[in-house]
Protein backbone atom coordinates (compact mmCIF):
# COMPACT_ATOMS: atom_id res chain seq x y z
CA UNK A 1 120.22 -49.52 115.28
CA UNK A 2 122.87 -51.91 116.36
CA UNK A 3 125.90 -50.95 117.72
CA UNK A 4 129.08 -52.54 118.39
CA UNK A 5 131.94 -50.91 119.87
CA UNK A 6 134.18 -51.09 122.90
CA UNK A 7 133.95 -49.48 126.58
CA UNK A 8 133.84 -46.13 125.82
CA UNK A 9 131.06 -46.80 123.52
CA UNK A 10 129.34 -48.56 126.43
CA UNK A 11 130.04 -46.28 128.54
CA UNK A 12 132.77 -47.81 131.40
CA UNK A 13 132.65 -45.86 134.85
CA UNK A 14 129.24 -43.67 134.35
CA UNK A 15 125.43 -44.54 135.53
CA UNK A 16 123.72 -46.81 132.89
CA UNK A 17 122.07 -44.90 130.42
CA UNK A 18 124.82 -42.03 130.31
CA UNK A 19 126.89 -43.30 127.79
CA UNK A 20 127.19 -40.97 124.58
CA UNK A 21 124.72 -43.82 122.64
CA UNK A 22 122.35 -43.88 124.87
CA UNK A 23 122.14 -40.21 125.42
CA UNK A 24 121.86 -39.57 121.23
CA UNK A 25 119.51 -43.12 121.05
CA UNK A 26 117.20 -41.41 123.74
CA UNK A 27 117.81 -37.72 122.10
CA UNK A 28 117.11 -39.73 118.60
CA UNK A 29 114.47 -41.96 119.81
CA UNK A 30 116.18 -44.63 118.00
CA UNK A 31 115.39 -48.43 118.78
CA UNK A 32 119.25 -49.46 119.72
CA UNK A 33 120.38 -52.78 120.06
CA UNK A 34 124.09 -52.25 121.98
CA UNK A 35 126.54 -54.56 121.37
CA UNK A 36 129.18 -52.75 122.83
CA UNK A 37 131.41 -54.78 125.29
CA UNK A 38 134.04 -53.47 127.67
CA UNK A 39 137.62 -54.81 126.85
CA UNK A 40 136.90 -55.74 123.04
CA UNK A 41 138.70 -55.08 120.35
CA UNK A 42 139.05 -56.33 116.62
CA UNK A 43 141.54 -58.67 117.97
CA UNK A 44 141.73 -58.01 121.68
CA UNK A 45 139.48 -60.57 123.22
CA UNK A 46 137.23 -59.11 126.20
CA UNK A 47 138.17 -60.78 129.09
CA UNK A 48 135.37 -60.35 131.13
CA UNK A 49 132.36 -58.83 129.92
CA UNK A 50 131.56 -60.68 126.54
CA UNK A 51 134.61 -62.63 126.25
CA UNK A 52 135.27 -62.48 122.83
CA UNK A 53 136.14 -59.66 120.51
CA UNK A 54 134.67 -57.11 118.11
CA UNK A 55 134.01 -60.01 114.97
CA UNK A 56 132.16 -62.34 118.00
CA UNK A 57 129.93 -59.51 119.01
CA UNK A 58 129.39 -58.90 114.63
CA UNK A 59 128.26 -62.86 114.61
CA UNK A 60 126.07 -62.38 117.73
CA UNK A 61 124.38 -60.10 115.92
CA UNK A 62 123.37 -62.22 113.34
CA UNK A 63 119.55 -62.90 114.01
CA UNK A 64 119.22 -59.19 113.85
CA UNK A 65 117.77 -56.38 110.91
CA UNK A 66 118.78 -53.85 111.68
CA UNK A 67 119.03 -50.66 109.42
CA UNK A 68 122.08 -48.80 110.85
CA UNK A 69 124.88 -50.63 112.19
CA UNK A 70 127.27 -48.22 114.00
CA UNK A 71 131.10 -49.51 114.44
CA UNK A 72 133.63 -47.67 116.54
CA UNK A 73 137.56 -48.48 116.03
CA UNK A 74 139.19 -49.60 119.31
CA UNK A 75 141.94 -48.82 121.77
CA UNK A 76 141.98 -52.34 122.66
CA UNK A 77 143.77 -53.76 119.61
CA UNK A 78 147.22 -51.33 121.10
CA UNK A 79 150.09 -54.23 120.43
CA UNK A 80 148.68 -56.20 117.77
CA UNK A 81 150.42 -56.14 114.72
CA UNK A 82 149.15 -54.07 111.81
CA UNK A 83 149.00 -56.28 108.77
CA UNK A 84 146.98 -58.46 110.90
CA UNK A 85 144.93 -56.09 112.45
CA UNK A 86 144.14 -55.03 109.04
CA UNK A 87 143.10 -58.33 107.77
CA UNK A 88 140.73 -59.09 111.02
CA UNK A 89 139.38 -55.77 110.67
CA UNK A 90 138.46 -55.96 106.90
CA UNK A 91 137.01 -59.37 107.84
CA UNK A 92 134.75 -58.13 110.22
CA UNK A 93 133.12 -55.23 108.32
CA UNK A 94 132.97 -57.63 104.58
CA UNK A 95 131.28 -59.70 107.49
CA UNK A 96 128.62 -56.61 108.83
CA UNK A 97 128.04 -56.51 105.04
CA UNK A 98 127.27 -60.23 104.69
CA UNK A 99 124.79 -60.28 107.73
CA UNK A 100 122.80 -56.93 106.99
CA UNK A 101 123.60 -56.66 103.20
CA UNK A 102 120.53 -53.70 103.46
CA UNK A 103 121.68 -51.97 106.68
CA UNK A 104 123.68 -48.54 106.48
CA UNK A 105 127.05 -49.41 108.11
CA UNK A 106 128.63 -46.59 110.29
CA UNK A 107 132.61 -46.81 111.38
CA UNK A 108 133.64 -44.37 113.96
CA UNK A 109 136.86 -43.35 114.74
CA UNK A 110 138.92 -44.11 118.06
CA UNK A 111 137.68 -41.98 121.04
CA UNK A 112 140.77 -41.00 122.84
CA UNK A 113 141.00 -39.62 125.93
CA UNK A 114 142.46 -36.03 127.17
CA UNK A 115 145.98 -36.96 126.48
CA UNK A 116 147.71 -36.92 123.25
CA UNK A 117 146.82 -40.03 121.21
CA UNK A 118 150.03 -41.96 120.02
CA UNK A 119 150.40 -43.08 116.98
CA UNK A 120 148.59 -46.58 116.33
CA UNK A 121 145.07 -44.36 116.91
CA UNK A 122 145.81 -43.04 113.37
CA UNK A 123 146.58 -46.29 112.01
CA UNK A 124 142.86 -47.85 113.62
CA UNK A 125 141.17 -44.99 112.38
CA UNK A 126 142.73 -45.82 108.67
CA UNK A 127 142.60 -49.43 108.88
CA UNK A 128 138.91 -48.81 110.36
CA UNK A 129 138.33 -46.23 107.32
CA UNK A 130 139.42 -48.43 104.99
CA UNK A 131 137.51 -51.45 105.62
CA UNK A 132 134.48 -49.26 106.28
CA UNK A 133 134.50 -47.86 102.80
CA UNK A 134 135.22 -51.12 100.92
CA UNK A 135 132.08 -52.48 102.29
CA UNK A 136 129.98 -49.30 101.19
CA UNK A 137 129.98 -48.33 104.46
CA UNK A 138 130.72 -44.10 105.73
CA UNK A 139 133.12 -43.26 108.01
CA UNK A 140 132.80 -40.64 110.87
CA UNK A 141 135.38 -38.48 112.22
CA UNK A 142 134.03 -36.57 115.12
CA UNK A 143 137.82 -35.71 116.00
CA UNK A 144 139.30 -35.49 119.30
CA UNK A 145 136.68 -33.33 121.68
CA UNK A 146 138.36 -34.86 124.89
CA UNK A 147 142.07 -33.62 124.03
CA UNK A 148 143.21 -31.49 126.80
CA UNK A 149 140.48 -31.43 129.21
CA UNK A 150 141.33 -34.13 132.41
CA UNK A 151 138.44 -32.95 133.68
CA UNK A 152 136.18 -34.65 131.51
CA UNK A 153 137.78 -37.96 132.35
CA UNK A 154 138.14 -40.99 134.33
CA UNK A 155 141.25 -41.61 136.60
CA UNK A 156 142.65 -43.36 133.52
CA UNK A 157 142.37 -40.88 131.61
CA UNK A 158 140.88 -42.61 128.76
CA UNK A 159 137.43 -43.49 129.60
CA UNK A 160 135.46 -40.36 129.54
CA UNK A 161 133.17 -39.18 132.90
CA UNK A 162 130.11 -38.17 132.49
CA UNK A 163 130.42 -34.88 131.31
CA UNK A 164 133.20 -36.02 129.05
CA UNK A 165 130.36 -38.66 127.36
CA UNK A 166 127.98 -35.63 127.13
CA UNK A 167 130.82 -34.00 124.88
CA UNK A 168 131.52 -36.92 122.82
CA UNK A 169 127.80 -37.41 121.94
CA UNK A 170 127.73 -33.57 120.78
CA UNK A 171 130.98 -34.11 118.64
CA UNK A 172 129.38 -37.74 117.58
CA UNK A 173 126.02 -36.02 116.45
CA UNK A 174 127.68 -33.20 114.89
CA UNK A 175 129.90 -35.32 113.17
CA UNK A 176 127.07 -37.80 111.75
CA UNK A 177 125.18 -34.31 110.60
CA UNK A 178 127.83 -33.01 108.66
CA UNK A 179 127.96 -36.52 107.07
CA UNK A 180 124.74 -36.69 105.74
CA UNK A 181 123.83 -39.42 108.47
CA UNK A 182 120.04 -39.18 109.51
CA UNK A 183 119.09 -42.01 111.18
């Protein structure tokens, strides 16, 4: 399993290893690769953890096989513009496609914190949809478990706590189930 994804995916502010993938990889017993870097986004470069974005982390994957590649749509690309976003993002998964032509790709939606999402977290999740399923890949919506509950949440209230990645890895797994995804 590789996954690539931003800091929510890796799991910003909690002990290593309690991050919603690595609690369903242990749960799973799956043999995860994490790509995940804090700050990335389709566009959004990473600043300081991997300093580049989500299509860098894709090509650093390259000399990998794995079977399941597991994408999550991004917070980080909040300002870009959407036809462009679009474009980049499509590029990135007809990319996945190129690299691990066999593997199962996996797009997750944007994991939003407790507060109402605005608007461009729909237009991700579409643009993330979209590019997902012209690639043969399945999209995941595990919906919004966080909504209205601070106390699952970071000061920022968008990077979950440690309880709050507990309930995203429930939604995540329930979501994946109801999708036919058995990894």
């Amino acid at each position: 399993m590789l996954a690539i994804g931003d800091s929510v995916m890796k799991g910003y502010g909690v002990p290593a290893g309690q991050s919603w993938l690595d609690l369903l990889a242990t749960q799973q017993r799956w043999s995860l690769v994490d790509r995940s870097c804090n700050g990335a986004g389709f566009i959004h470069v990473a600043p300081a953890d991997c300093k580049t974005n989500l299509p860098g982390v894709i090509a650093a994957g390259a000399p990998l096989a794995p079977q399941f590649v597991i994408v999550s749509g991004s917070a980080n690309d909040f300002g870009t513009n959407n036809v462009q976003l679009q474009a980049v993002t499509n590029q990135a998964f007809a990319t996945l496609r190129s690299e691990f032509p066999a593997a199962r790709i996996i797009a997750l939606r944007v994991a939003w914190g407790d507060r109402t999402p605005p608007g461009k977290v729909a237009i991700i999740d579409a643009q993330v949809r979209a590019a997902a399923t012209a690639v043969h890949g399945q999209f995941v919506d595990f919906g919004a478990p966080l909504l209205g509950h601070p106390d699952l949440m970071q000061a920022d209230h968008l990077h979950p706590n440690a309880a709050g990645q507990l309930v995203l890895k429930t939604a995540i797994e329930s979501a994946l189930a109801q999708a036919g995804v058995v990894i």
